[in-house]
Protein backbone atom coordinates (compact mmCIF):
# COMPACT_ATOMS: atom_id res chain seq x y z
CA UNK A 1 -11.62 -85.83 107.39
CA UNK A 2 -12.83 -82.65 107.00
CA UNK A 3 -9.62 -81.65 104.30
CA UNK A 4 -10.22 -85.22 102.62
CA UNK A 5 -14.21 -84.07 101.79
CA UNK A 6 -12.88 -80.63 101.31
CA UNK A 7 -10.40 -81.69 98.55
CA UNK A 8 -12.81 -84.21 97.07
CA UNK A 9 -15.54 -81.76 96.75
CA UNK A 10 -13.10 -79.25 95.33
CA UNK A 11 -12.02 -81.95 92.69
CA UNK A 12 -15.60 -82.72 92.12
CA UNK A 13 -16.49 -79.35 91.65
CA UNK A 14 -13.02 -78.92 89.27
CA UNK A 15 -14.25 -81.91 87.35
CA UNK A 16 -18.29 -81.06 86.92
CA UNK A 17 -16.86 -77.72 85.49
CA UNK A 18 -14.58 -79.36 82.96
CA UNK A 19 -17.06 -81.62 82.00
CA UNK A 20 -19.52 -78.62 82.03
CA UNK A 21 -17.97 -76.30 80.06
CA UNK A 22 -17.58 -78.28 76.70
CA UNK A 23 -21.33 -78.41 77.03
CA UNK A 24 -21.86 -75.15 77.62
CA UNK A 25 -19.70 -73.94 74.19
CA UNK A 26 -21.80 -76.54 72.54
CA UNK A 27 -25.09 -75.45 73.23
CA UNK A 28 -24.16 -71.79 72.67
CA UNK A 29 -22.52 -72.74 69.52
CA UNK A 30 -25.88 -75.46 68.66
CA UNK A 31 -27.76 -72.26 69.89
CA UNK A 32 -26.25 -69.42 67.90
CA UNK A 33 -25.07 -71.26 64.72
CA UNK A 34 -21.16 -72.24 65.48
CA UNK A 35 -18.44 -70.22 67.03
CA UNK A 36 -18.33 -68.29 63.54
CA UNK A 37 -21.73 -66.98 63.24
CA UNK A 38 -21.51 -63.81 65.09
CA UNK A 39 -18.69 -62.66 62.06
CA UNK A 40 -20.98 -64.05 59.47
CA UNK A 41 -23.56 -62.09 60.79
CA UNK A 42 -21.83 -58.84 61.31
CA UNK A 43 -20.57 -59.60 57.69
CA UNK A 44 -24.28 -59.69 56.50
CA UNK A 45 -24.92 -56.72 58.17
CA UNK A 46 -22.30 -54.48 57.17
CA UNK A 47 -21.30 -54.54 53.70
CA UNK A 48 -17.71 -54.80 52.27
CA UNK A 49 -18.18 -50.84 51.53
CA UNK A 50 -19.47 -49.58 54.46
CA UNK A 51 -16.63 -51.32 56.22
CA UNK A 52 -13.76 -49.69 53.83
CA UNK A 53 -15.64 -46.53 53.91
CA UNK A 54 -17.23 -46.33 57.30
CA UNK A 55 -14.63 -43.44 58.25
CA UNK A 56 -17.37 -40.15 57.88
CA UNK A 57 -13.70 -38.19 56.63
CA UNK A 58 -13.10 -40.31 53.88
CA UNK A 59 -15.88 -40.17 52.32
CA UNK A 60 -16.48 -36.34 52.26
CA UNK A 61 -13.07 -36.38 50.92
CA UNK A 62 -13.65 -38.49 48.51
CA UNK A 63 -16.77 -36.63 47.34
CA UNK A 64 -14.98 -33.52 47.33
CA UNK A 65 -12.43 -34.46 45.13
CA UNK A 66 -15.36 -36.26 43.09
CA UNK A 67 -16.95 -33.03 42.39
CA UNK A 68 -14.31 -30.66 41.99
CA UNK A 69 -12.74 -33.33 39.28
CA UNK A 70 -16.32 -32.94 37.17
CA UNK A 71 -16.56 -29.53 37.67
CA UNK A 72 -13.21 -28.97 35.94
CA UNK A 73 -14.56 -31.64 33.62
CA UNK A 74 -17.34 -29.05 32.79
CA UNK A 75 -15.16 -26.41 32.42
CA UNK A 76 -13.02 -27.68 30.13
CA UNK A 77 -16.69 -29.20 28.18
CA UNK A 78 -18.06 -25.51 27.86
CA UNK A 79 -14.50 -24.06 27.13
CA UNK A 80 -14.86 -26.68 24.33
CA UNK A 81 -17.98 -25.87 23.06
CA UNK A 82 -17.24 -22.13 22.84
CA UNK A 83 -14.22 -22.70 20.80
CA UNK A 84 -16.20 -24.69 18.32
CA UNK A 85 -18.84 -22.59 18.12
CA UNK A 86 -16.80 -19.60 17.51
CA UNK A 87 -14.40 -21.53 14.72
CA UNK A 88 -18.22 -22.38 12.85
CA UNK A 89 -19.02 -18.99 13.14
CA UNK A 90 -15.80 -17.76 11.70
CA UNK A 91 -15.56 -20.61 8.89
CA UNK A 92 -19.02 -19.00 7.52
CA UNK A 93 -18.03 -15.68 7.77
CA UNK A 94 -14.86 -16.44 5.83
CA UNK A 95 -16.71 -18.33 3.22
CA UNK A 96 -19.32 -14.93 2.69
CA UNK A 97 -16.60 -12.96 2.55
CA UNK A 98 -14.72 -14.72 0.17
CA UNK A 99 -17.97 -15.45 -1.73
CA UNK A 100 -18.77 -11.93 -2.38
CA UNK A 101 -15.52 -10.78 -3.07
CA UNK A 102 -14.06 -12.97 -5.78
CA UNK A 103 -9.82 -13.10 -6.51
CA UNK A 104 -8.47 -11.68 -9.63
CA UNK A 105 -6.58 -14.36 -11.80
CA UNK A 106 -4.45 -13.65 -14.96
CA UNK A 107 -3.26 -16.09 -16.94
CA UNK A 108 -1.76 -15.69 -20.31
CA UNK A 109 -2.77 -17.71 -23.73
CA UNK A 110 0.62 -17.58 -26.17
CA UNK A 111 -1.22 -17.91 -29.33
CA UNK A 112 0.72 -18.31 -32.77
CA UNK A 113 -1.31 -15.33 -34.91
CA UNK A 114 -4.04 -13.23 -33.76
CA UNK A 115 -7.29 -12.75 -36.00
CA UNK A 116 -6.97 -9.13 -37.72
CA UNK A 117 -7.87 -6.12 -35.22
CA UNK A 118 -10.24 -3.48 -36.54
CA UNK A 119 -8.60 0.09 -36.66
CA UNK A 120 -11.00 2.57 -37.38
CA UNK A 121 -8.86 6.28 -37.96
CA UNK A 122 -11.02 9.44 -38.00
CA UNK A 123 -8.84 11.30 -40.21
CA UNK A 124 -11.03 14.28 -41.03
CA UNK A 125 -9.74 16.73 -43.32
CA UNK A 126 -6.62 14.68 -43.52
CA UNK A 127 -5.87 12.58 -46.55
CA UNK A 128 -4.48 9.01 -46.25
CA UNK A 129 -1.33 8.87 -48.43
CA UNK A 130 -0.21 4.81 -47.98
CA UNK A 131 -1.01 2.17 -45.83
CA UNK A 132 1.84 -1.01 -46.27
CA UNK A 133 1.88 -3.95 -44.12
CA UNK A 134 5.74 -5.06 -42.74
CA UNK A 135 8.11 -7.64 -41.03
CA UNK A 136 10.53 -8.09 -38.80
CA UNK A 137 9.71 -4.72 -37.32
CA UNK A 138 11.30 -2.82 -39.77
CA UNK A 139 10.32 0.49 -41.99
CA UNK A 140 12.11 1.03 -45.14
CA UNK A 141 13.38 4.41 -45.35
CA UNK A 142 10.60 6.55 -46.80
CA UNK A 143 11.32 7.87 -50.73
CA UNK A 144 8.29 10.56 -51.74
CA UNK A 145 6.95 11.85 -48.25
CA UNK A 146 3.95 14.04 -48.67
CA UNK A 147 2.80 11.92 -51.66
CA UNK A 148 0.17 9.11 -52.40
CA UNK A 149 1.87 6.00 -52.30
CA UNK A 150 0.33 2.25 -53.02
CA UNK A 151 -0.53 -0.02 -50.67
CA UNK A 152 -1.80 -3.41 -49.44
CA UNK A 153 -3.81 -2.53 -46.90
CA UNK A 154 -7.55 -3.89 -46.66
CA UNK A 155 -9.44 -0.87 -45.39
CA UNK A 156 -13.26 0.24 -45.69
CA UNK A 157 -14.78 3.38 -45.47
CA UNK A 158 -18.08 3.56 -42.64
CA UNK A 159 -20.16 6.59 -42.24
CA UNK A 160 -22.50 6.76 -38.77
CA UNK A 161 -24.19 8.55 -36.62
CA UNK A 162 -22.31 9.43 -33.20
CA UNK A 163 -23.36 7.06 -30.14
CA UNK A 164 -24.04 10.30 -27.69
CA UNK A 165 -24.99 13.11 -29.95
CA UNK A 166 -27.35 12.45 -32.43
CA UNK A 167 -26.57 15.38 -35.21
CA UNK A 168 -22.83 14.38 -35.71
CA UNK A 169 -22.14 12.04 -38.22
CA UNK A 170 -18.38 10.49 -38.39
CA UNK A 171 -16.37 8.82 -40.88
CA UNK A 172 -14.19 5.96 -40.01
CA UNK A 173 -11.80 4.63 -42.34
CA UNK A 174 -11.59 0.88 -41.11
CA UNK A 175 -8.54 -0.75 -41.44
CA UNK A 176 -7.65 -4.83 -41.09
CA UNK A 177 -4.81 -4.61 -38.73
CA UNK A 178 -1.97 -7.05 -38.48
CA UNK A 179 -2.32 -10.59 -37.63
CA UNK A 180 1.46 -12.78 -37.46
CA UNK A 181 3.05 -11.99 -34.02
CA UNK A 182 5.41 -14.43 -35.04
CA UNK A 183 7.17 -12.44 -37.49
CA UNK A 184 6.18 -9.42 -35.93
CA UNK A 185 4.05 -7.77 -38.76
CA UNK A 186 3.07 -4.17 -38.16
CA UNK A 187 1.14 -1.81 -40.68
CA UNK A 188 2.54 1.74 -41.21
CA UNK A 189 -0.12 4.56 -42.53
CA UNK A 190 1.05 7.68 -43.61
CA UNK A 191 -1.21 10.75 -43.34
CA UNK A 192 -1.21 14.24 -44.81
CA UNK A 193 -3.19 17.45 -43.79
CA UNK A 194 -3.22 21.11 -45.12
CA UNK A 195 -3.37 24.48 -43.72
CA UNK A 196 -6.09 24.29 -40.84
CA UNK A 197 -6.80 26.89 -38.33
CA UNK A 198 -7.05 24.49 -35.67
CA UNK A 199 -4.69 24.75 -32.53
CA UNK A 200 -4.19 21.19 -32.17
CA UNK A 201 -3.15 18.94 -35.18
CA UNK A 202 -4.41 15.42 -34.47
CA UNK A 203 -6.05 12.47 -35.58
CA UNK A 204 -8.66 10.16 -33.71
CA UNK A 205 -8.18 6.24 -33.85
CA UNK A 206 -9.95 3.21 -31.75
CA UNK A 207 -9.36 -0.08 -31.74
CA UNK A 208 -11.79 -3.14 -31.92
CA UNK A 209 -11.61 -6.69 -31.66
CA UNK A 210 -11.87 -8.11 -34.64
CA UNK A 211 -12.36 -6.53 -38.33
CA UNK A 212 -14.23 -9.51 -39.61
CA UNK A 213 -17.29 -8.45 -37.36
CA UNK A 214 -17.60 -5.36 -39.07
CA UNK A 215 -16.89 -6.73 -42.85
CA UNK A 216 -19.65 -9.55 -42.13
CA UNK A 217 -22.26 -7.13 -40.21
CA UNK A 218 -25.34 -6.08 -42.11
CA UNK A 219 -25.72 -2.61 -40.17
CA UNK A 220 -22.29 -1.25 -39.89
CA UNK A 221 -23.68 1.79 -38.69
CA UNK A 222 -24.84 0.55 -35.67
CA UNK A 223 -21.74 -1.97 -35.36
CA UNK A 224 -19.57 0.75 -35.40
CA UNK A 225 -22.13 2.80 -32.60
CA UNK A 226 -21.61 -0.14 -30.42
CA UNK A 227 -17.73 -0.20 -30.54
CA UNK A 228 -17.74 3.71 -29.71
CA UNK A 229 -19.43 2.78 -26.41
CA UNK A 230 -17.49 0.15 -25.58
CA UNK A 231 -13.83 1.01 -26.32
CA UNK A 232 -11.97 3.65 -25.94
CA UNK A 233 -10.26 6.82 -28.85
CA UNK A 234 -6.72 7.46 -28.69
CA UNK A 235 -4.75 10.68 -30.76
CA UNK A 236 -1.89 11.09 -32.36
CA UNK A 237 0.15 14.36 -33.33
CA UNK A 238 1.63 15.44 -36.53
CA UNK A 239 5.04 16.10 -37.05
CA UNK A 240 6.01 12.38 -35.20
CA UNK A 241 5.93 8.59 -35.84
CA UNK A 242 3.93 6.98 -32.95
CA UNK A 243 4.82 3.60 -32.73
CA UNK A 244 1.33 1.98 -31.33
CA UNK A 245 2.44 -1.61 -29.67
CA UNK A 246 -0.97 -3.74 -28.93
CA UNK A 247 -1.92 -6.58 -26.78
CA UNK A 248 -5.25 -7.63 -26.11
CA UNK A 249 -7.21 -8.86 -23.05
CA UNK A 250 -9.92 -10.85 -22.64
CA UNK A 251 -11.85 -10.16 -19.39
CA UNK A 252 -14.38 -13.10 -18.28
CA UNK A 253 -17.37 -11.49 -15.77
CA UNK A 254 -20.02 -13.37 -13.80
CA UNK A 255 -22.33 -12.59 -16.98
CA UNK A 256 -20.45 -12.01 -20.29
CA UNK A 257 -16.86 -11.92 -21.42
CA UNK A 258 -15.29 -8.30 -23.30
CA UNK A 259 -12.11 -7.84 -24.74
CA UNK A 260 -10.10 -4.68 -24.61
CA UNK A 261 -6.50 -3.48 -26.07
CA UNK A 262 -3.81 -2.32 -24.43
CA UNK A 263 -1.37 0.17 -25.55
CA UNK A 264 2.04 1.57 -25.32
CA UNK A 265 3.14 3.79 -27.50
CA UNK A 266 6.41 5.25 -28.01
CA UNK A 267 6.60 9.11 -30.21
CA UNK A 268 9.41 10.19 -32.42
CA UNK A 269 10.21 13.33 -33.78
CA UNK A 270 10.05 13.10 -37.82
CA UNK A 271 13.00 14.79 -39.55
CA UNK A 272 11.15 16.55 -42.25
CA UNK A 273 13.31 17.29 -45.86
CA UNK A 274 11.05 18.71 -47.49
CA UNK A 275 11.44 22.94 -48.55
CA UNK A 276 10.08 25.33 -45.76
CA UNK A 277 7.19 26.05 -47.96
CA UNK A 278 5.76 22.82 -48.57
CA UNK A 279 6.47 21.68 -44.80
CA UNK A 280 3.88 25.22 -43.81
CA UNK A 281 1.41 23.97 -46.04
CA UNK A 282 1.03 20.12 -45.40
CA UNK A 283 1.74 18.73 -42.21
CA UNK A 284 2.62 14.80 -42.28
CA UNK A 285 1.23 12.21 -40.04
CA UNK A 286 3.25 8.97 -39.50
CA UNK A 287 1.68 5.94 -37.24
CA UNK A 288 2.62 2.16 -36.82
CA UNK A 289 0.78 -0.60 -35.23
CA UNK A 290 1.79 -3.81 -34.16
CA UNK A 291 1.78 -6.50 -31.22
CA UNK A 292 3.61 -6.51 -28.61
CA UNK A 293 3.68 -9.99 -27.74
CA UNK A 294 1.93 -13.58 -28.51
CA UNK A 295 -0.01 -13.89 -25.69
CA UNK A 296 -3.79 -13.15 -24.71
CA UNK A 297 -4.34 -11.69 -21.10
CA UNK A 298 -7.18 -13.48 -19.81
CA UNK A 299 -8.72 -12.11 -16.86
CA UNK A 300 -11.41 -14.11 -14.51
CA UNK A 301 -12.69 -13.33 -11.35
CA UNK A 302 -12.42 -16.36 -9.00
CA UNK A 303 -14.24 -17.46 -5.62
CA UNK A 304 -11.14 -18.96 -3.44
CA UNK A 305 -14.09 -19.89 -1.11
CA UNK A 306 -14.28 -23.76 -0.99
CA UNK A 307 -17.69 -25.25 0.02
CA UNK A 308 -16.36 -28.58 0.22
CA UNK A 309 -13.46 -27.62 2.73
CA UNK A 310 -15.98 -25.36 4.49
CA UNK A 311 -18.57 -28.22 4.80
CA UNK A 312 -15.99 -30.48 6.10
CA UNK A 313 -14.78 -28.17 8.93
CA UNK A 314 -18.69 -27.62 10.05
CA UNK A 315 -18.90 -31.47 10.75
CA UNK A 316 -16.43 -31.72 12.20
CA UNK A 317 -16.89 -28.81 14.88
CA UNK A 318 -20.77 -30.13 15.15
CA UNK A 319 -19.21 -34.26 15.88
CA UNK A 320 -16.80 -32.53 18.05
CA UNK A 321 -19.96 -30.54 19.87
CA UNK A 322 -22.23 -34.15 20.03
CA UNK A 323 -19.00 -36.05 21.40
CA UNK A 324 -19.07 -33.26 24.26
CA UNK A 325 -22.94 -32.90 24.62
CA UNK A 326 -22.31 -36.76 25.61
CA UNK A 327 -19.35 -36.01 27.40
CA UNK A 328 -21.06 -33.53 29.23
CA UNK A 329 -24.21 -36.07 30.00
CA UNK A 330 -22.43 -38.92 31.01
CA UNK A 331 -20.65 -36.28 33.66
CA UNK A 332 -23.88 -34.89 34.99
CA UNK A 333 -25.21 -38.47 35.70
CA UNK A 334 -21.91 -39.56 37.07
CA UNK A 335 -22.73 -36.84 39.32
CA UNK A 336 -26.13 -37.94 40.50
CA UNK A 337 -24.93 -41.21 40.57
CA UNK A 338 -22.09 -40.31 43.35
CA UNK A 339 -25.30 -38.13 44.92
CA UNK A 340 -27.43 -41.12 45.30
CA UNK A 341 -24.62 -43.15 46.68
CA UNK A 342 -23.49 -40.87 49.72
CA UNK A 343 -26.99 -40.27 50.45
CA UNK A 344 -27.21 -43.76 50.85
CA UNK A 345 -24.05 -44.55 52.83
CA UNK A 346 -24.86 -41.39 55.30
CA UNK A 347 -27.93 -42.75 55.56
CA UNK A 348 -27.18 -46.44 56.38
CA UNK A 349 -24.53 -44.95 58.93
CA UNK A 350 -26.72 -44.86 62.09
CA UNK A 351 -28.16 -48.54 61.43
CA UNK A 352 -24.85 -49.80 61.21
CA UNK A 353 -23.61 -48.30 64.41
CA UNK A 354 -26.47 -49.72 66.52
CA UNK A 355 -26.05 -53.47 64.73
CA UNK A 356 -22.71 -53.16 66.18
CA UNK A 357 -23.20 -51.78 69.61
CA UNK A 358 -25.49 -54.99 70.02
CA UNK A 359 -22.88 -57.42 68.43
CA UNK A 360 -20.50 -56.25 70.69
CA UNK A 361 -22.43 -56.35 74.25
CA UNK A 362 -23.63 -59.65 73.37
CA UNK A 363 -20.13 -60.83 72.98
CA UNK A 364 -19.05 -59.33 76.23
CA UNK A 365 -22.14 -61.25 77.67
CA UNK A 366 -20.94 -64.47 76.32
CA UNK A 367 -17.69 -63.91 77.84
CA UNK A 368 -19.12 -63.19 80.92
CA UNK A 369 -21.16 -65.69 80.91
């Protein structure tokens, strides 16, 4: 009897609890929310990225790298900015320098006939004996040397005080020099001089631009003082043919243009047939002048410096330096940014912890229970 109650009351018992434990779950799951409230909750309490980056290691080492990557950033910003700064500096220096020293250019002008030179010979007590213009550079052989001869020269006397010493007054014959390079026209003067107790036998000649500014002056005096200042004399010796080849160049400044003649000549040693006597007492003087060439030398000064090119390069250095000023702004905020945010985490770590030290005992309670 006593096994009968005993095995009924221990299939009671098994019974009660089977039918008691459904109820239980029930009113702990009608009591707590369901069976899936203590994830939801632990899911509201800790945040997708505390969970992923809850590891203290990670995160440091994720800093780390953080701000060693935007202090290389930096670097490479300020490395940046000196380069451009130094490329401004040197694009202004270049264009100062190139400014203040101008280029040389020469170009040459071919021209078909020049307007007729001024030759102005200071003969002095030498005596003019022909003056004939010619082609094709060639000089008939000469017939009467030593005498007068006709010519077809236009030529005018001008007598002036000198430029640089005011009680010496010179005579210049003024001659109209050639003019068709083309067919290579020269002028060939002949000159004769007696006895003369100087050591040197010479004669005195400068060239000018043009012989028309003389013939249409009013004060020829004074035309012929500004010339003196402003070109250059050149001699030649008795006894010889100097063959005087011209070419002129025309020099542009910052202020005013000039134009100056250049010369090569070439001497040759006159054969004289004349008796002894007469070749003591009158010394010849032979002298040619014509063009070397049908062009015009024009010099200029020019400023290579370009202020468009220069301008052009300055914004683009200064866009390149506001592109890394941002650069460098966004970087500095990305850096508080990733500040704020592990000050945040570390400081959420400790609340986190406890919520889930009491999330876990009351599950071990439940079980218990």
């Amino acid at each position: 009897m006593l096994r009968k109650e005993t095995s009924r009351s221990y299939h009671e018992f098994n019974d009660e609890e089977e039918l008691q434990t459904p109820d239980f779950y029930q009113d702990n799951d009608s009591a707590n929310g369901g069976p899936e409230e203590p994830e939801e909750s632990i899911a509201s309490v800790l945040p997708e990225e505390d969970m992923v980056n809850s590891n203290p290691f990670t995160l440091f080492n994720k800093a780390c790298l953080k701000n060693v990557f935007t202090v290389l950033l930096l670097f490479i910003y300020l490395v940046l900015t000196a380069v451009a700064v130094f490329l401004a500096y040197q694009t202004i220096t270049d264009f100062m320098e190139k400014l203040s020293h101008p280029v040389m250019s020469v170009t040459y002008k071919e021209v078909d006939a020049f307007s007729p030179p001024g030759i102005a010979l200071y003969p002095g007590s030498a005596q003019l004996l022909s003056c004939k213009h010619h082609y094709h550079a060639h000089i008939p052989p000469l017939v009467t040397p030593g005498k007068p001869q006709p010519g077809d020269c236009v030529m005018e006397e001008v007598t002036y005080t000198g430029p640089y010493t005011n009680h010496t007054v010179k005579q210049a014959l003024v001659v109209s020099g050639p003019t068709d390079v083309r067919n290579r026209e020269l002028i060939f003067l002949q000159f004769s001089q007696n006895e003369t107790e100087e050591d040197f036998s010479a004669i005195t000649y400068m060239l000018f631009d043009k012989y028309n500014d003389l013939s249409g002056s009013v004060d020829k005096s004074g035309f012929m003082q500004d010339c003196e200042r402003n070109y250059s004399m050149v001699t030649f010796s008795g006894g010889f043919r100097t063959w005087v080849k011209m070419s002129l160049v025309k020099t542009s400044g910052k202020k005013n243009e000039s134009m100056e003649f250049r010369q090569e000549s070439s001497v040759v040693k006159y054969n004289d047939k004349r008796p002894v006597s007469e070749q003591k007492a009158i010394q010849l003087f032979f002298v040619v002048f014509e063009w070397r060439d049908p062009f015009v030398q024009e010099v200029r000064d020019i400023v290579t410096a370009n202020p468009w090119n220069t301008v052009a390069i300055l914004c683009g250095v200064f866009m390149a330096l506001f592109k890394a000023a941002n650069f460098a702004s966004f970087s500095v905020k990305w850096v508080i940014k990733i500040r704020k945010r592990h000050l945040r985490n570390r400081n959420r770590e400790p609340t986190t912890s406890s919520q889930r030290y009491v999330v876990t005992n009351t599950d071990i309670n439940r079980i218990e229970e």
